[in-house]
Each structure stands twice: as structure tokens, then as C-alpha cells.
PDB file of N, CA and C in Angstrom:
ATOM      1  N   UNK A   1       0.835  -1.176   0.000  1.00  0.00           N
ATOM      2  CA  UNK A   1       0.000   0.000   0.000  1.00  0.00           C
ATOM      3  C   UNK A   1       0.885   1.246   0.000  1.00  0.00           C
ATOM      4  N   UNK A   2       0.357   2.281  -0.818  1.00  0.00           N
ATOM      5  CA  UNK A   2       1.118   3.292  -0.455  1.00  0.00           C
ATOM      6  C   UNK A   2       0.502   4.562  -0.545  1.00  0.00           C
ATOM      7  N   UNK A   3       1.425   5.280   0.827  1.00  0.00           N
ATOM      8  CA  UNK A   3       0.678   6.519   1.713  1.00  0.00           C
ATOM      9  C   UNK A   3       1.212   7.352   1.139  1.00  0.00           C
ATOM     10  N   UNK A   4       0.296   8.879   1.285  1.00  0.00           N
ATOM     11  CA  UNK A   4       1.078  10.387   0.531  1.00  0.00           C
ATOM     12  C   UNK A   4       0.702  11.333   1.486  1.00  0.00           C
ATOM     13  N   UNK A   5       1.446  11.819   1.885  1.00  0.00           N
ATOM     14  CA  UNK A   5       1.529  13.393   2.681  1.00  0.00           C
ATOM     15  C   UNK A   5       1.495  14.354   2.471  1.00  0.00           C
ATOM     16  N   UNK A   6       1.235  15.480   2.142  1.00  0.00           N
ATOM     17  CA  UNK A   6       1.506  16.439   1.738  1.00  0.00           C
ATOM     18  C   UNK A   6       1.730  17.742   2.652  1.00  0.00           C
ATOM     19  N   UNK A   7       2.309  18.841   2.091  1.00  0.00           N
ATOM     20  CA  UNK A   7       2.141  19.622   3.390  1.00  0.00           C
ATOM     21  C   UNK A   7       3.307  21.036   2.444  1.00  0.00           C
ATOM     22  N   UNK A   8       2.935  22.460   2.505  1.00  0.00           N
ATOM     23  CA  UNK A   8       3.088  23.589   2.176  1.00  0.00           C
ATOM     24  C   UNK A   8       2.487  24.017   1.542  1.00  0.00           C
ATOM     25  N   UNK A   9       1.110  23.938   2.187  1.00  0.00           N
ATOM     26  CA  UNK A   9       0.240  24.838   1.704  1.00  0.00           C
ATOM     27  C   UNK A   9      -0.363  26.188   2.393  1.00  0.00           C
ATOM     28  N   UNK A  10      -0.874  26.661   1.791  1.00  0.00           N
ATOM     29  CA  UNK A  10      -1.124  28.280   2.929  1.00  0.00           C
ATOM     30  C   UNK A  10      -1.891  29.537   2.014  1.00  0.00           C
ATOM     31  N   UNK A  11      -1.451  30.103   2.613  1.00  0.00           N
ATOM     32  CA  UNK A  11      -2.112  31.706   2.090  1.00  0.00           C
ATOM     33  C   UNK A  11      -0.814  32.290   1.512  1.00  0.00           C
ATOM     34  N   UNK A  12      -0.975  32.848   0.063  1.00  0.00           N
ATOM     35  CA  UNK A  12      -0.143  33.655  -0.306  1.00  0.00           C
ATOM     36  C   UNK A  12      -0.637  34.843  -1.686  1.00  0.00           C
ATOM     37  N   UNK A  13       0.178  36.010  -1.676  1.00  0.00           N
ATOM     38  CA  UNK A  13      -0.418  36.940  -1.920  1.00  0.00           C
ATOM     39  C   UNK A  13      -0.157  36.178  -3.660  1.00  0.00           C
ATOM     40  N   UNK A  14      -0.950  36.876  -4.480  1.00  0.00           N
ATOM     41  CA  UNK A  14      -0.540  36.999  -6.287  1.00  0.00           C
ATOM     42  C   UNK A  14       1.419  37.370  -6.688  1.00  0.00           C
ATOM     43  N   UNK A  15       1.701  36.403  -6.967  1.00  0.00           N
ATOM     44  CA  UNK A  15       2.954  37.057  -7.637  1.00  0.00           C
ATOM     45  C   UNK A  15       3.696  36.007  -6.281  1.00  0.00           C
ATOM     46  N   UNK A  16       3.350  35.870  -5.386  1.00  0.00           N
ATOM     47  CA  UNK A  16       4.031  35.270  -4.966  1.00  0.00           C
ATOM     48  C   UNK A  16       4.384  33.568  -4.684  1.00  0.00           C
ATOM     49  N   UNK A  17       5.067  32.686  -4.416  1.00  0.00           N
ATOM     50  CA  UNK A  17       5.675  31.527  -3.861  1.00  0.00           C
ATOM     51  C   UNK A  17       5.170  30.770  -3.156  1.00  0.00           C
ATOM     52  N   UNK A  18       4.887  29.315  -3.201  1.00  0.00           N
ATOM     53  CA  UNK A  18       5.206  28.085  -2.490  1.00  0.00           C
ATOM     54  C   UNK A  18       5.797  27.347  -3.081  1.00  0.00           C
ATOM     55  N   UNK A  19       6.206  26.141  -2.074  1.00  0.00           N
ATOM     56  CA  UNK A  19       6.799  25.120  -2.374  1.00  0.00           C
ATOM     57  C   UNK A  19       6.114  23.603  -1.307  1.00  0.00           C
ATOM     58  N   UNK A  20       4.982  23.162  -2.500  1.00  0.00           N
ATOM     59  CA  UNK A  20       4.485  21.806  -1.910  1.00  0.00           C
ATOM     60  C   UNK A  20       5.589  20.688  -1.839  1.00  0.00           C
ATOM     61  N   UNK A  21       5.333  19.831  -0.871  1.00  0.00           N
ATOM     62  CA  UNK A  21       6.246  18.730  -0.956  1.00  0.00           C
ATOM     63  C   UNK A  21       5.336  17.569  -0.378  1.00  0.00           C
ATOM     64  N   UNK A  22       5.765  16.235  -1.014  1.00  0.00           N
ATOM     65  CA  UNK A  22       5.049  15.048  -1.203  1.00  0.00           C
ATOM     66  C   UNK A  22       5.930  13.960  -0.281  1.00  0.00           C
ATOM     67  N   UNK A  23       5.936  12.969   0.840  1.00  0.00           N
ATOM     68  CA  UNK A  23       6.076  12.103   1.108  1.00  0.00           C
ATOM     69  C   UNK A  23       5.908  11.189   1.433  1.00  0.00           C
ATOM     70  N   UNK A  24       5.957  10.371   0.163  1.00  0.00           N
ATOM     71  CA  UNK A  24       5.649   8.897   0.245  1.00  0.00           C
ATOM     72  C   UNK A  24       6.351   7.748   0.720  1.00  0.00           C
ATOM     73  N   UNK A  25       5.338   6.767   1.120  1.00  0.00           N
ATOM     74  CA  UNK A  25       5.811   5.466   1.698  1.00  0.00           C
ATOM     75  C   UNK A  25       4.588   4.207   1.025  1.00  0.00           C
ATOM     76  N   UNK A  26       5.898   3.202   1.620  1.00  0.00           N
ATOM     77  CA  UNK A  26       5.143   1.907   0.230  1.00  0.00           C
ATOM     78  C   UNK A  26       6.566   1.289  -0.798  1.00  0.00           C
ATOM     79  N   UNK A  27       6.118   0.144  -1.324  1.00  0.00           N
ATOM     80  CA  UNK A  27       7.166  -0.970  -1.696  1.00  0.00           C
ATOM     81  C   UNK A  27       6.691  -0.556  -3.273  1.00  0.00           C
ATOM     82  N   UNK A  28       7.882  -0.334  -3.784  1.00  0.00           N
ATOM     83  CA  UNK A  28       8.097  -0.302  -5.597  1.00  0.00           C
ATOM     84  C   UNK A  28       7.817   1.113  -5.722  1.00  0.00           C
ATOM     85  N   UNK A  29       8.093   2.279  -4.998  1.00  0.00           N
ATOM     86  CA  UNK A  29       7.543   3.702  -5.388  1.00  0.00           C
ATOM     87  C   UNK A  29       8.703   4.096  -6.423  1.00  0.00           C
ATOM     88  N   UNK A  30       9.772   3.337  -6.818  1.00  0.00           N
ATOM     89  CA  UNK A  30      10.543   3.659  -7.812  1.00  0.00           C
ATOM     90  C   UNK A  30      10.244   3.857  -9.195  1.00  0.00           C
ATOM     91  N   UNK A  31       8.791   2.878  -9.086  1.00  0.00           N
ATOM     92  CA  UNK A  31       8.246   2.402 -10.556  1.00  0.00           C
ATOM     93  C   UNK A  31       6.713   3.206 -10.812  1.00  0.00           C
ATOM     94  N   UNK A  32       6.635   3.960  -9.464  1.00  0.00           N
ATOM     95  CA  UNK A  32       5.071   4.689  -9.722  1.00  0.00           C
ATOM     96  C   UNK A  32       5.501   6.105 -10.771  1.00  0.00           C
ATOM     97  N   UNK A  33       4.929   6.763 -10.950  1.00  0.00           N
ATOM     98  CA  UNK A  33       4.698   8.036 -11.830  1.00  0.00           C
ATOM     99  C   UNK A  33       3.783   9.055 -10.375  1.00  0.00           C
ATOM    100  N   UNK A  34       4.997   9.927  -9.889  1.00  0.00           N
ATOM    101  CA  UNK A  34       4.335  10.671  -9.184  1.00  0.00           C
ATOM    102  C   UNK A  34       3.939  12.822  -9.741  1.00  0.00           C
ATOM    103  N   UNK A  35       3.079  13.092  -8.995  1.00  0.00           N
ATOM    104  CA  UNK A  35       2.565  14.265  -9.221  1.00  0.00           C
ATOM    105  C   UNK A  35       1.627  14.718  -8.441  1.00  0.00           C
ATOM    106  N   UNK A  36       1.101  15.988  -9.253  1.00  0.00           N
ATOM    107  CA  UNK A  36      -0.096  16.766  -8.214  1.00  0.00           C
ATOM    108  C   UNK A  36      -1.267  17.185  -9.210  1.00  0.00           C
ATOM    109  N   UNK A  37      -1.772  16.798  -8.354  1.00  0.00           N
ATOM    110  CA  UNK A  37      -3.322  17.001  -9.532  1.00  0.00           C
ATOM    111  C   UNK A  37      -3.761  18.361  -8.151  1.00  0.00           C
ATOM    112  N   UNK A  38      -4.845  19.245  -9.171  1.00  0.00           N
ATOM    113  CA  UNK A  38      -5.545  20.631  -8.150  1.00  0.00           C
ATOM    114  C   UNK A  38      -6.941  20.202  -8.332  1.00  0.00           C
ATOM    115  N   UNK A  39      -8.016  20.565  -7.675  1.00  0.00           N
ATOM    116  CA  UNK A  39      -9.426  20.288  -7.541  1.00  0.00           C
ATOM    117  C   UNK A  39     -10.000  21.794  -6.986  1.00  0.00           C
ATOM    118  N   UNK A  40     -10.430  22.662  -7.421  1.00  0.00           N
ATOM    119  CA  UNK A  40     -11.647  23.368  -6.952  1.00  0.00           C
ATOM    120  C   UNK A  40     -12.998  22.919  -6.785  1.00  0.00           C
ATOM    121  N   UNK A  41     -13.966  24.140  -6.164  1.00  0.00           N
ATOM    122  CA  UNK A  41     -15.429  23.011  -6.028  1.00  0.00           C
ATOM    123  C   UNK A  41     -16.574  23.762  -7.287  1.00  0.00           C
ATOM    124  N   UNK A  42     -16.578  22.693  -7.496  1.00  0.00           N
ATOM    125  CA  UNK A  42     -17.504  22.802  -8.605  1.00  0.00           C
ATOM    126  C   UNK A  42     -16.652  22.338 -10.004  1.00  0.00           C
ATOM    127  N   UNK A  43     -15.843  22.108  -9.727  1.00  0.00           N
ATOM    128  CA  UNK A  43     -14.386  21.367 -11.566  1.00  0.00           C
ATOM    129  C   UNK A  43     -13.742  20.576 -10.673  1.00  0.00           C
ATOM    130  N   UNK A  44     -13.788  19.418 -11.792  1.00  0.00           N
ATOM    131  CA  UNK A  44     -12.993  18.204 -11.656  1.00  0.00           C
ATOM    132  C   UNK A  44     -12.013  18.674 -11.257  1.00  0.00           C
ATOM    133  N   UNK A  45     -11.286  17.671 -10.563  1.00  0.00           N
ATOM    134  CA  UNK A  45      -9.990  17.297 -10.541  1.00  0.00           C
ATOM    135  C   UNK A  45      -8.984  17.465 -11.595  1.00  0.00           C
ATOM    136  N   UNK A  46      -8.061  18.361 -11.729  1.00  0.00           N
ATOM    137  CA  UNK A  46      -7.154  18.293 -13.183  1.00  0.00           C
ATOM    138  C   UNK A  46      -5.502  18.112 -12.378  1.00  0.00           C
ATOM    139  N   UNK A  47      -4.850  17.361 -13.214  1.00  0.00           N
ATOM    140  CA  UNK A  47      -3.313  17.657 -13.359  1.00  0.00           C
ATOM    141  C   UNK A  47      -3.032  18.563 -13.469  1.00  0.00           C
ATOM    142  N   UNK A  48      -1.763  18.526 -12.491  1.00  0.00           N
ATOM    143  CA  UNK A  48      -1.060  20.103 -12.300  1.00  0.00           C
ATOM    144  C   UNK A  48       0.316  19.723 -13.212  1.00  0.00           C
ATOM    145  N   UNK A  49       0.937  18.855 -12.401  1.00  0.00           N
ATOM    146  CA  UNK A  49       2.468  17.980 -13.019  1.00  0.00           C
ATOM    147  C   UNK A  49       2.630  16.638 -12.650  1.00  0.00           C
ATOM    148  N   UNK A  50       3.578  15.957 -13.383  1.00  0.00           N
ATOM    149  CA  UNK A  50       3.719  14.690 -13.027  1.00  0.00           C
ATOM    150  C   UNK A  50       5.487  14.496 -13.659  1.00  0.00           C
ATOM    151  N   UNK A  51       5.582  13.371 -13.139  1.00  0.00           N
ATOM    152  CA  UNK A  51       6.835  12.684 -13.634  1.00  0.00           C
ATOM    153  C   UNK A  51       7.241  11.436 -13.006  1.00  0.00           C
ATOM    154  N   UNK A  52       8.133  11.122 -14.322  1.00  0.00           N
ATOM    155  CA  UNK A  52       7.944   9.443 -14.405  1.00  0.00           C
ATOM    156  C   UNK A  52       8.715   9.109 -13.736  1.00  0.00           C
ATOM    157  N   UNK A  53       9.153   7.121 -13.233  1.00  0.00           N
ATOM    158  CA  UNK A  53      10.225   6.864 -13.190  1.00  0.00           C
ATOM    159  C   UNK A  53      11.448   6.854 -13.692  1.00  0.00           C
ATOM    160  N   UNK A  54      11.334   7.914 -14.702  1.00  0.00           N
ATOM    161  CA  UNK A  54      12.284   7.725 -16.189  1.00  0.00           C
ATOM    162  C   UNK A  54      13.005   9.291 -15.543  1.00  0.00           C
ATOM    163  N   UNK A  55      12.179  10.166 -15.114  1.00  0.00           N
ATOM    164  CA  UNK A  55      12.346  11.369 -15.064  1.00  0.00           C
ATOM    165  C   UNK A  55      11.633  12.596 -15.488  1.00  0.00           C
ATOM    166  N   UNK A  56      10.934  11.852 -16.836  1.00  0.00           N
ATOM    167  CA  UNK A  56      10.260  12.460 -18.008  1.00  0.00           C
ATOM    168  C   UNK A  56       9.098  13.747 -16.990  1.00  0.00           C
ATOM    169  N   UNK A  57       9.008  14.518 -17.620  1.00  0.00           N
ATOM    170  CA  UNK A  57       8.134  15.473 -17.069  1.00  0.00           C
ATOM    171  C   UNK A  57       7.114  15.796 -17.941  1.00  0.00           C
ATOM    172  N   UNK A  58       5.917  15.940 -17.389  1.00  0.00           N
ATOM    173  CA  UNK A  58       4.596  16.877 -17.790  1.00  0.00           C
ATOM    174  C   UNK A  58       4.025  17.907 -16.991  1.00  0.00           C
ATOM    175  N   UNK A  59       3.764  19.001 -17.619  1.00  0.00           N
ATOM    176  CA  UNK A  59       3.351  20.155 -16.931  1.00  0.00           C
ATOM    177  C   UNK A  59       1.671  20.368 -17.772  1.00  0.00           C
ATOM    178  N   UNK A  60       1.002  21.004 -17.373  1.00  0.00           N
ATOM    179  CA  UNK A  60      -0.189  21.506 -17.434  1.00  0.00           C
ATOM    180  C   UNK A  60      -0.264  22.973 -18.064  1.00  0.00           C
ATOM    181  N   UNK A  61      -0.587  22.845 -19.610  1.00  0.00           N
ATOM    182  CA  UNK A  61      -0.589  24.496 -20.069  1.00  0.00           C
ATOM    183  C   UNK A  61      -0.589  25.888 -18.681  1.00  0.00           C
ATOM    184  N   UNK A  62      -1.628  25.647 -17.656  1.00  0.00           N
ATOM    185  CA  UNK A  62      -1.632  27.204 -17.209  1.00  0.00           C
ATOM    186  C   UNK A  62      -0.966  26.716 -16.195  1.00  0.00           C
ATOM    187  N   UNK A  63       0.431  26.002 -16.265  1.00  0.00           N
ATOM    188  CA  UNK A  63       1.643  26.140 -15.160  1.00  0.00           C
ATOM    189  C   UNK A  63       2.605  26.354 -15.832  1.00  0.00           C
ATOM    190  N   UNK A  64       3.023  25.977 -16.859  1.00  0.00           N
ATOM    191  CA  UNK A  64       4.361  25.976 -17.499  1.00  0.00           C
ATOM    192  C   UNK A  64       4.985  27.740 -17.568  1.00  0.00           C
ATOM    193  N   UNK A  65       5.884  27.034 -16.965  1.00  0.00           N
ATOM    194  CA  UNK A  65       6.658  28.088 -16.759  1.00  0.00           C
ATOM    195  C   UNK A  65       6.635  28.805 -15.689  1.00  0.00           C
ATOM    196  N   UNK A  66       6.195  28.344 -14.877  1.00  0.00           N
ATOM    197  CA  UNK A  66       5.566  29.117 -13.246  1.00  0.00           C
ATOM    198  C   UNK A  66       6.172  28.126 -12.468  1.00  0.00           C
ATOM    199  N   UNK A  67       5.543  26.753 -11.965  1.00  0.00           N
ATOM    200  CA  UNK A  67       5.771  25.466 -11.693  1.00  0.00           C
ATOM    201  C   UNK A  67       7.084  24.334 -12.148  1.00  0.00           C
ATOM    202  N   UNK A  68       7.273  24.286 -11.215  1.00  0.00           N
ATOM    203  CA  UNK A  68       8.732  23.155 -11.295  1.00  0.00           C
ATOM    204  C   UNK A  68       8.611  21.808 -10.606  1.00  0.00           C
ATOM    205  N   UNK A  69       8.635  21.038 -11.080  1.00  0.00           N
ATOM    206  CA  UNK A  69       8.637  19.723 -10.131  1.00  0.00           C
ATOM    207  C   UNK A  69       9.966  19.165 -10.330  1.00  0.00           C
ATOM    208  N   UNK A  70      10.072  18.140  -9.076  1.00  0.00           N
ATOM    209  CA  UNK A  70      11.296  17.425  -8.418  1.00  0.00           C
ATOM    210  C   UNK A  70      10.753  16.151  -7.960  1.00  0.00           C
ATOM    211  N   UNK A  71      12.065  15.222  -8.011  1.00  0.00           N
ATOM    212  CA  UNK A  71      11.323  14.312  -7.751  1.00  0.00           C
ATOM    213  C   UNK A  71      12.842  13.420  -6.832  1.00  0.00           C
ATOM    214  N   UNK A  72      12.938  12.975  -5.916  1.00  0.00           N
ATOM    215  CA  UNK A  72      13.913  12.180  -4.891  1.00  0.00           C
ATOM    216  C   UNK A  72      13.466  11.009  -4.547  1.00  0.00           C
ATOM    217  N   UNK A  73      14.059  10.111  -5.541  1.00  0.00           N
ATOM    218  CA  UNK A  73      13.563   8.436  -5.748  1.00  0.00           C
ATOM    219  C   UNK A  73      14.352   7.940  -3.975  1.00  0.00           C
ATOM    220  N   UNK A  74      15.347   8.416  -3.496  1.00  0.00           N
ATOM    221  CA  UNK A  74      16.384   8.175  -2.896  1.00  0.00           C
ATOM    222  C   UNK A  74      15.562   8.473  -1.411  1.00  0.00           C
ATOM    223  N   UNK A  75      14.498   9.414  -1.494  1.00  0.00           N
ATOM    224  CA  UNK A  75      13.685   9.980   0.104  1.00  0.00           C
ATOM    225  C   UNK A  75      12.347   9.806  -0.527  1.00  0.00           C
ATOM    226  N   UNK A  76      11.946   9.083  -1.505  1.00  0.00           N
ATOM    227  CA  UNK A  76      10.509   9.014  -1.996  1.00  0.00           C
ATOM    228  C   UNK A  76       9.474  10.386  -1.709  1.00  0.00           C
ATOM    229  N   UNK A  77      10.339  11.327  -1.987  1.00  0.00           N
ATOM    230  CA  UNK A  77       9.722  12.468  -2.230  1.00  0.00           C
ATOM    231  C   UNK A  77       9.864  13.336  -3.238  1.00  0.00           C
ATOM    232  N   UNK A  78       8.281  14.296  -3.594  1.00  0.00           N
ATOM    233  CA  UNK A  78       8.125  14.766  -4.875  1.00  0.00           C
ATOM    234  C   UNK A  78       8.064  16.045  -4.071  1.00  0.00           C
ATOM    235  N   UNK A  79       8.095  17.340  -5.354  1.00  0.00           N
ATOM    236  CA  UNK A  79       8.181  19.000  -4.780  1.00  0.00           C
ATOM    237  C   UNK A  79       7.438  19.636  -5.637  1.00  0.00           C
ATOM    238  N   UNK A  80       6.929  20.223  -5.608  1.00  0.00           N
ATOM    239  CA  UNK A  80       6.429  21.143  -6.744  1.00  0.00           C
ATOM    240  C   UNK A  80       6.692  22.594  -6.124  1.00  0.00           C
ATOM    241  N   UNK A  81       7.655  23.531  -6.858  1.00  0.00           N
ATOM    242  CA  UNK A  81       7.819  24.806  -6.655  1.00  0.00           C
ATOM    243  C   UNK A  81       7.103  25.580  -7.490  1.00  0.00           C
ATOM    244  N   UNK A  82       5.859  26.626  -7.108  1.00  0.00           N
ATOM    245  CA  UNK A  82       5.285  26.919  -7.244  1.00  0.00           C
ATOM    246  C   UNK A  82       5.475  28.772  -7.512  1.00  0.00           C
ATOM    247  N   UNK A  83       5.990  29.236  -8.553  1.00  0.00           N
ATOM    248  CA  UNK A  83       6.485  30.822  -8.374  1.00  0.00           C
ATOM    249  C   UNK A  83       4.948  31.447  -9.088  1.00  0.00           C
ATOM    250  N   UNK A  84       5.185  32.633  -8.694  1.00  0.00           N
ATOM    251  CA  UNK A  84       4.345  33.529  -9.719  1.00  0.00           C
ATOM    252  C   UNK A  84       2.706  33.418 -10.058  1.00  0.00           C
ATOM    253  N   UNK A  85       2.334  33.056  -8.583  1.00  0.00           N
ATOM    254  CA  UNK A  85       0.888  32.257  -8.332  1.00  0.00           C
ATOM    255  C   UNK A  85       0.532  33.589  -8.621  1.00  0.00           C
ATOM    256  N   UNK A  86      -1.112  32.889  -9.082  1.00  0.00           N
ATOM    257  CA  UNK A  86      -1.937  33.662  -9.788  1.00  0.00           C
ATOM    258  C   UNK A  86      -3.198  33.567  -8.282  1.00  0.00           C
ATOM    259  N   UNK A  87      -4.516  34.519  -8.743  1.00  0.00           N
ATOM    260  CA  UNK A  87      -5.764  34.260  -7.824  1.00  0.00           C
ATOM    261  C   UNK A  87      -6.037  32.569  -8.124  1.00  0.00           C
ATOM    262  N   UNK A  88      -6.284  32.160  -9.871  1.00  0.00           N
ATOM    263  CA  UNK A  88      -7.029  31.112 -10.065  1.00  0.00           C
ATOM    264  C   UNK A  88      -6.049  29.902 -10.075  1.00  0.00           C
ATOM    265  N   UNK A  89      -5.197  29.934  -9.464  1.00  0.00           N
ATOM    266  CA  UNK A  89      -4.583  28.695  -8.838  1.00  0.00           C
ATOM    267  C   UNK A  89      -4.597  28.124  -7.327  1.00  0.00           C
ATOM    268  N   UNK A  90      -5.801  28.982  -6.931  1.00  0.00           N
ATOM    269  CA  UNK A  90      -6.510  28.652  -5.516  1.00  0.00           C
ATOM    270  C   UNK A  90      -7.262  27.259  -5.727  1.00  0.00           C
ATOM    271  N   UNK A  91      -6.830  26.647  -5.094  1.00  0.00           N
ATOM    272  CA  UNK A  91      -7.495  25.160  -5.113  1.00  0.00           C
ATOM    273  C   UNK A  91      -6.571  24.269  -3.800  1.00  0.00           C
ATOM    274  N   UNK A  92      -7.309  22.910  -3.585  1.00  0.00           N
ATOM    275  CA  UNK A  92      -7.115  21.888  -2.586  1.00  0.00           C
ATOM    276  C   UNK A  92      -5.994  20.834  -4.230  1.00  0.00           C
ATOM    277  N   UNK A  93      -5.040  20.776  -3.438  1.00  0.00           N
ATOM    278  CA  UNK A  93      -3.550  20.342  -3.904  1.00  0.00           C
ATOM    279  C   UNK A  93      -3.511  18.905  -3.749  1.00  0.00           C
ATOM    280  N   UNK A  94      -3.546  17.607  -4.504  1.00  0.00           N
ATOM    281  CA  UNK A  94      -3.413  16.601  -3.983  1.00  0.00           C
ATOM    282  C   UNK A  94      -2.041  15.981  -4.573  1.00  0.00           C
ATOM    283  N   UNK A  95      -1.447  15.029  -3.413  1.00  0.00           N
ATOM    284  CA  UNK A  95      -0.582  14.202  -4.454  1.00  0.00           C
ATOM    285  C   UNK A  95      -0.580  12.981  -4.690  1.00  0.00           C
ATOM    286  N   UNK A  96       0.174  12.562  -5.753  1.00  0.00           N
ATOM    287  CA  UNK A  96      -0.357  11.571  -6.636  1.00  0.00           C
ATOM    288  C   UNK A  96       0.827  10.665  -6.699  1.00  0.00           C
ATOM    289  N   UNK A  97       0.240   9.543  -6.421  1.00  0.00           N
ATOM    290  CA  UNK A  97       1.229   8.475  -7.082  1.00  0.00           C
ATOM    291  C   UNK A  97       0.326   6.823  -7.911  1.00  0.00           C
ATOM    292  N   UNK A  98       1.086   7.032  -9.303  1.00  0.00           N
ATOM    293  CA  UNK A  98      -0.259   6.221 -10.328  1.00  0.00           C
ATOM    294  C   UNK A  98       1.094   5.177 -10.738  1.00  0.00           C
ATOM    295  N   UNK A  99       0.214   3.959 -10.989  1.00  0.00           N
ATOM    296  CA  UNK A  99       0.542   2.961 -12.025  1.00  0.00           C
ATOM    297  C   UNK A  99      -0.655   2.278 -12.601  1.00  0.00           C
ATOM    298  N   UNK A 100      -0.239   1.677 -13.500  1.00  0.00           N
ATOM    299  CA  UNK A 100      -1.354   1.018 -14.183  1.00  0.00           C
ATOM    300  C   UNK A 100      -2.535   1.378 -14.077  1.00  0.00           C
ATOM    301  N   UNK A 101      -2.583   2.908 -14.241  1.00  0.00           N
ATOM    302  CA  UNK A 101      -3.833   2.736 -14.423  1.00  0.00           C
ATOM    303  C   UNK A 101      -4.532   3.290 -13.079  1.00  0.00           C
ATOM    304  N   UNK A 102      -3.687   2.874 -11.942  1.00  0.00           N
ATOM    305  CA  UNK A 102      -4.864   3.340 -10.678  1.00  0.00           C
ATOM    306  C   UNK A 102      -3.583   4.230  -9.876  1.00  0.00           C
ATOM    307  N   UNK A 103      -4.591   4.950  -8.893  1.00  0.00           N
ATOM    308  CA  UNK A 103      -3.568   5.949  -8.219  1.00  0.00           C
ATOM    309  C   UNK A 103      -4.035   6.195  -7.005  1.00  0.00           C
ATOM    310  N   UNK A 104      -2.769   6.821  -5.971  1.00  0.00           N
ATOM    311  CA  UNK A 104      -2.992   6.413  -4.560  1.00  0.00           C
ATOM    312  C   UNK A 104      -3.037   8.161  -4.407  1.00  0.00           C
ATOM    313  N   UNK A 105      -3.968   8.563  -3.525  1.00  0.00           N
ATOM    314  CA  UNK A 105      -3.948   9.752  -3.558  1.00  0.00           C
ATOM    315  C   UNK A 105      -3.765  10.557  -1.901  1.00  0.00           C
ATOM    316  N   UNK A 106      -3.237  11.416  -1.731  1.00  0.00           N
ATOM    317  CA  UNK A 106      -3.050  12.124  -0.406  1.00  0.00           C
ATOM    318  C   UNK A 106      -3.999  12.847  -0.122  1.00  0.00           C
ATOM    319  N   UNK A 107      -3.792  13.385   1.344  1.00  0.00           N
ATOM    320  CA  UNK A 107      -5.209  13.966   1.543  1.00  0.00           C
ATOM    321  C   UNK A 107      -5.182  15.512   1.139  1.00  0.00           C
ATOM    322  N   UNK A 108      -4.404  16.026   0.437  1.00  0.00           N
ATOM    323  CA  UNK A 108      -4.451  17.374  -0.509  1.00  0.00           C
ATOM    324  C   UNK A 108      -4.128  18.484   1.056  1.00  0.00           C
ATOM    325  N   UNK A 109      -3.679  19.313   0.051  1.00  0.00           N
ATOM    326  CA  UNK A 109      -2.872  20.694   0.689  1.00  0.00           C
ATOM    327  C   UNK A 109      -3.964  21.913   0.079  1.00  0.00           C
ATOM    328  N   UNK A 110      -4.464  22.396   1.044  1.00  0.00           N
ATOM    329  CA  UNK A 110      -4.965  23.948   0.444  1.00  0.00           C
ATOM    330  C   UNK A 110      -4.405  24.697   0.298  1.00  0.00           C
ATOM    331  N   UNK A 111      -4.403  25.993  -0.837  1.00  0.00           N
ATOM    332  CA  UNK A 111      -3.196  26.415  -1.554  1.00  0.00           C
ATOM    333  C   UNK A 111      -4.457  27.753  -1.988  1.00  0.00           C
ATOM    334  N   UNK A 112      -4.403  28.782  -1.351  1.00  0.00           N
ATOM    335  CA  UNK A 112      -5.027  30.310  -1.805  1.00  0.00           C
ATOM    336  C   UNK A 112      -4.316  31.584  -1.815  1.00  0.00           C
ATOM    337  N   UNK A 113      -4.228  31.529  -3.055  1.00  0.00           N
ATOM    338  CA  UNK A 113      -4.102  32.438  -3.769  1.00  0.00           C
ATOM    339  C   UNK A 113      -4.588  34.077  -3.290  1.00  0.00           C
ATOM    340  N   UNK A 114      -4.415  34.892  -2.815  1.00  0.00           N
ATOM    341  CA  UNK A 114      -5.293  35.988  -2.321  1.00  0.00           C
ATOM    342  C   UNK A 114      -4.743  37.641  -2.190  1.00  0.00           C
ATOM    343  N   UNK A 115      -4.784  38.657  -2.635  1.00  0.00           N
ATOM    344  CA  UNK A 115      -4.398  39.665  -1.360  1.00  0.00           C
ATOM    345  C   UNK A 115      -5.386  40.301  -0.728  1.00  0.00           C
TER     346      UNK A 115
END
């Protein structure tokens, strides 16, 4: 089975910074594909970023270039640095770790955007 943590989330003004971080536990997390999917209420669930066991990265059109992910096979932890937040990247933050198909999910970080 495997567990996800999350935790740096908060209040921050427009224009400014976080940095979420993911730690997981569980047997074979070398071979999962981890990331962060965002959820507001009332819209699905969407991908934020992900990346593989390979390294390979995907970003989400309205992050690129804002958003950075990391990934430490070695402490089974993922990061997402977060610059240059906008209002509409206010949402509940989850993280993700998928294979085949199914995915283990954390209990999400709230993340608002505000001044």
C-alpha cells in the first residue's frame, strides 16, 4: 500500500511563492509516476504535473513556466515549486502516485491564492 503526505500549503499573496512537498511510503515507489493534480469546487480534478520513473516530465498548459517539479527516488519524495501564483490557482492540492492505471492519492494541501 502506499501513503502520501503532503504539506506547504497556505495563504499567499498573487505574484508570490510556495513550495508543496510530497512524502511517500510503500514498496516499488521507484516504478510509480508521481505528481499533483488541483481540484476546486464545482471542476474536476485536473493535473497540475507529473513525472515518471524515467524522469520524463509533464506540466499543465496554465503552469508551465511558473511550476517546477522534483522528484527524490532516494527519500521518496516529490516537490512542486510553485512561483508567480496567480488568484485562479486557488485550489485543494493533492498528491499523486499512479501505475497502471490506478492511483494512490493524499489527503491534498490547500493552496489560496489571495491579497
Amino acid at each position: 500500500q502506499v501513503q502520501l503526505v503532503e504539506s506547504g500549503g497556505g495563504l499567499v499573496q498573487p505574484g508570490g511563492s510556495l513550495r508543496l512537498s510530497c512524502v511517500a511510503s510503500g514498496s516499488g515507489l521507484s516504478r510509480y509516476t508521481l505528481g499533483w493534480f488541483r481540484q476546486v469546487p464545482g471542476k474536476q480534478r485536473e493535473v497540475v504535473a507529473e513525472i515518471t520513473s524515467q524522469g520524463s516530465q509533464y506540466y499543465a498548459d496554465f503552469v508551465k513556466g511558473r511550476f517546477t517539479l522534483s522528484r527524490d527516488n532516494a527519500k521518496n519524495t516529490v516537490h512542486l515549486q510553485m512561483n508567480r501564483l496567480k488568484p485562479e490557482d486557488t485550489a485543494v492540492y493533492y498528491c499523486d502516485a499512479g501505475i497502471d492505471n490506478y492511483h494512490y492519492w493524499g489527503q491534498g494541501t490547500q493552496v489560496t491564492v489571495a491579497s
